[in-house]
Protein backbone atom coordinates (compact mmCIF):
# COMPACT_ATOMS: atom_id res chain seq x y z
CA UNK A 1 51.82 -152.81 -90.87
CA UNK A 2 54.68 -153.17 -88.28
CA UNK A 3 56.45 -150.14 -86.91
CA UNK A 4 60.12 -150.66 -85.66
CA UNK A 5 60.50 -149.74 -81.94
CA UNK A 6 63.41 -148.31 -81.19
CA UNK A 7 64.75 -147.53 -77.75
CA UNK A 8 65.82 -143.49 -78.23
CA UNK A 9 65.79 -142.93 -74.95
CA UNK A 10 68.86 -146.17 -74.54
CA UNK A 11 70.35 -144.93 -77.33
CA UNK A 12 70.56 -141.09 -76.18
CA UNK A 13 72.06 -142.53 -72.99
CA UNK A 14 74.51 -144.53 -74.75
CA UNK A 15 75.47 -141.65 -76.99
CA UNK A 16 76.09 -139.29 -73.92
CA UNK A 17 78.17 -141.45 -71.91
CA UNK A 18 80.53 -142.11 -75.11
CA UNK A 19 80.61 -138.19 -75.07
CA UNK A 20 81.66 -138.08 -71.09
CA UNK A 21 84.63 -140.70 -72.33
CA UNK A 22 85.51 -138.98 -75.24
CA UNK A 23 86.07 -135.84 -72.99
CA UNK A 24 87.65 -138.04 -70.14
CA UNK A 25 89.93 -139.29 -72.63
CA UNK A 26 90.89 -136.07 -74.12
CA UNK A 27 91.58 -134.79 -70.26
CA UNK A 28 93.98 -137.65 -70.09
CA UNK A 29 95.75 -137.21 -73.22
CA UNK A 30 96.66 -133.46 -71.84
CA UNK A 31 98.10 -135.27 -68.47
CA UNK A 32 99.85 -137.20 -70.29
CA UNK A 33 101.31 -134.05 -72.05
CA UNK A 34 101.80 -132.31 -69.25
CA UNK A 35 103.71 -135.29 -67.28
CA UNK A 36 105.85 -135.42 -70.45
CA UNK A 37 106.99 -131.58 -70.41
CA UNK A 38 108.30 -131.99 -66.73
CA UNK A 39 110.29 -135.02 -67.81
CA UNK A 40 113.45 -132.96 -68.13
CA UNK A 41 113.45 -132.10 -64.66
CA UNK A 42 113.73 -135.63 -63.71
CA UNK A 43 115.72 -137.35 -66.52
CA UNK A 44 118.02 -135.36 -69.29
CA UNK A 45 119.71 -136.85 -72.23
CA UNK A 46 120.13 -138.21 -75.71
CA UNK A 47 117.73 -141.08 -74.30
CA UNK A 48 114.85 -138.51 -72.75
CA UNK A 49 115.24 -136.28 -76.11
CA UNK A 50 114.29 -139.68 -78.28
CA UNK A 51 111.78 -141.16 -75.51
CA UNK A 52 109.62 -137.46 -75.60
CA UNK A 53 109.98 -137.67 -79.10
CA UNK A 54 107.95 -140.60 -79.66
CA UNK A 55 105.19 -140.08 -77.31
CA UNK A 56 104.65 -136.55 -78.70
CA UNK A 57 103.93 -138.86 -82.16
CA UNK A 58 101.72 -140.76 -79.73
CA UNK A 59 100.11 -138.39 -78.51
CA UNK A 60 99.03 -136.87 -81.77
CA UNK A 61 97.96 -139.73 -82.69
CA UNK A 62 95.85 -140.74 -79.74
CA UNK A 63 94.53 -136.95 -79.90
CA UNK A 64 93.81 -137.53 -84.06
CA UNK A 65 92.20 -140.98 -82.33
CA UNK A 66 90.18 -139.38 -79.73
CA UNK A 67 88.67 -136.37 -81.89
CA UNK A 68 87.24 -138.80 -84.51
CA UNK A 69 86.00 -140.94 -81.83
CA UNK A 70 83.77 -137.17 -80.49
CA UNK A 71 83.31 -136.16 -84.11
CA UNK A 72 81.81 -139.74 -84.27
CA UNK A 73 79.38 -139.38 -81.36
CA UNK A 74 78.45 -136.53 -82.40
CA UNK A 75 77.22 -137.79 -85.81
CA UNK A 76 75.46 -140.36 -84.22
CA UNK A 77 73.19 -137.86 -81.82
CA UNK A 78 72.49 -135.79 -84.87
CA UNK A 79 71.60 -138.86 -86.70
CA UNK A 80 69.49 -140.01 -83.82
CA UNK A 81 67.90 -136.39 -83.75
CA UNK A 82 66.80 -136.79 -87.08
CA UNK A 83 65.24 -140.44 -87.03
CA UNK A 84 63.07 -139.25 -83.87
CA UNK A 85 62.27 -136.06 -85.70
CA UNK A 86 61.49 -138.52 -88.94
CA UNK A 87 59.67 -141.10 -86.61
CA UNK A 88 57.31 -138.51 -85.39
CA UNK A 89 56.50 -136.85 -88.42
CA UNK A 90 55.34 -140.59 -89.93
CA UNK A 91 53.35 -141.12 -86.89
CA UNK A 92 51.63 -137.19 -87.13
CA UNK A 93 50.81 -138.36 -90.79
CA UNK A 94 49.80 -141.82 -90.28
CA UNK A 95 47.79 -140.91 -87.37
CA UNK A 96 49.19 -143.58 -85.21
């Protein structure tokens, strides 16, 4: 019988540094809402109104974007939790 090797301890790595972008992305995204908010002091207008408009839709979207993205990493550690937890329960009971 084969067993499947599987590098957990790659994976886990891999897993945490998508979680240190997700959170330096979500940083970013508040910059960038923060730069627009002092827009008015340099720029006022019809134009600024309409330009701060649409990158407060982009920016809920790139917020919707970057949540999933965590929500997604997080999945995959508790997945990964649960296929080491499985892994070394089969070995326990196989012995190995």
């Amino acid at each position: 019988m084969k067993i499947m090797n599987v590098d957990y301890r790659g994976l886990r790595e891999k897993t945490k540094r998508m979680a240190q972008i997700c959170t330096e992305l979500s940083a970013q995204i508040c910059r960038i809402s923060e730069y627009v908010q002092n827009l008015d002091i340099f720029w006022d207008g019809d134009a600024n109104d309409a330009y701060k408009l649409k990158i407060s839709e982009d920016l809920v979207t790139m917020g919707t974007d970057a949540r999933r993205a965590c929500n997604t990493v997080k999945i995959m550690r508790s997945v990964l939790d649960i296929y080491m937890r499985n892994e070394k329960e089969v070995k326990r009971r196989l012995k190995i």
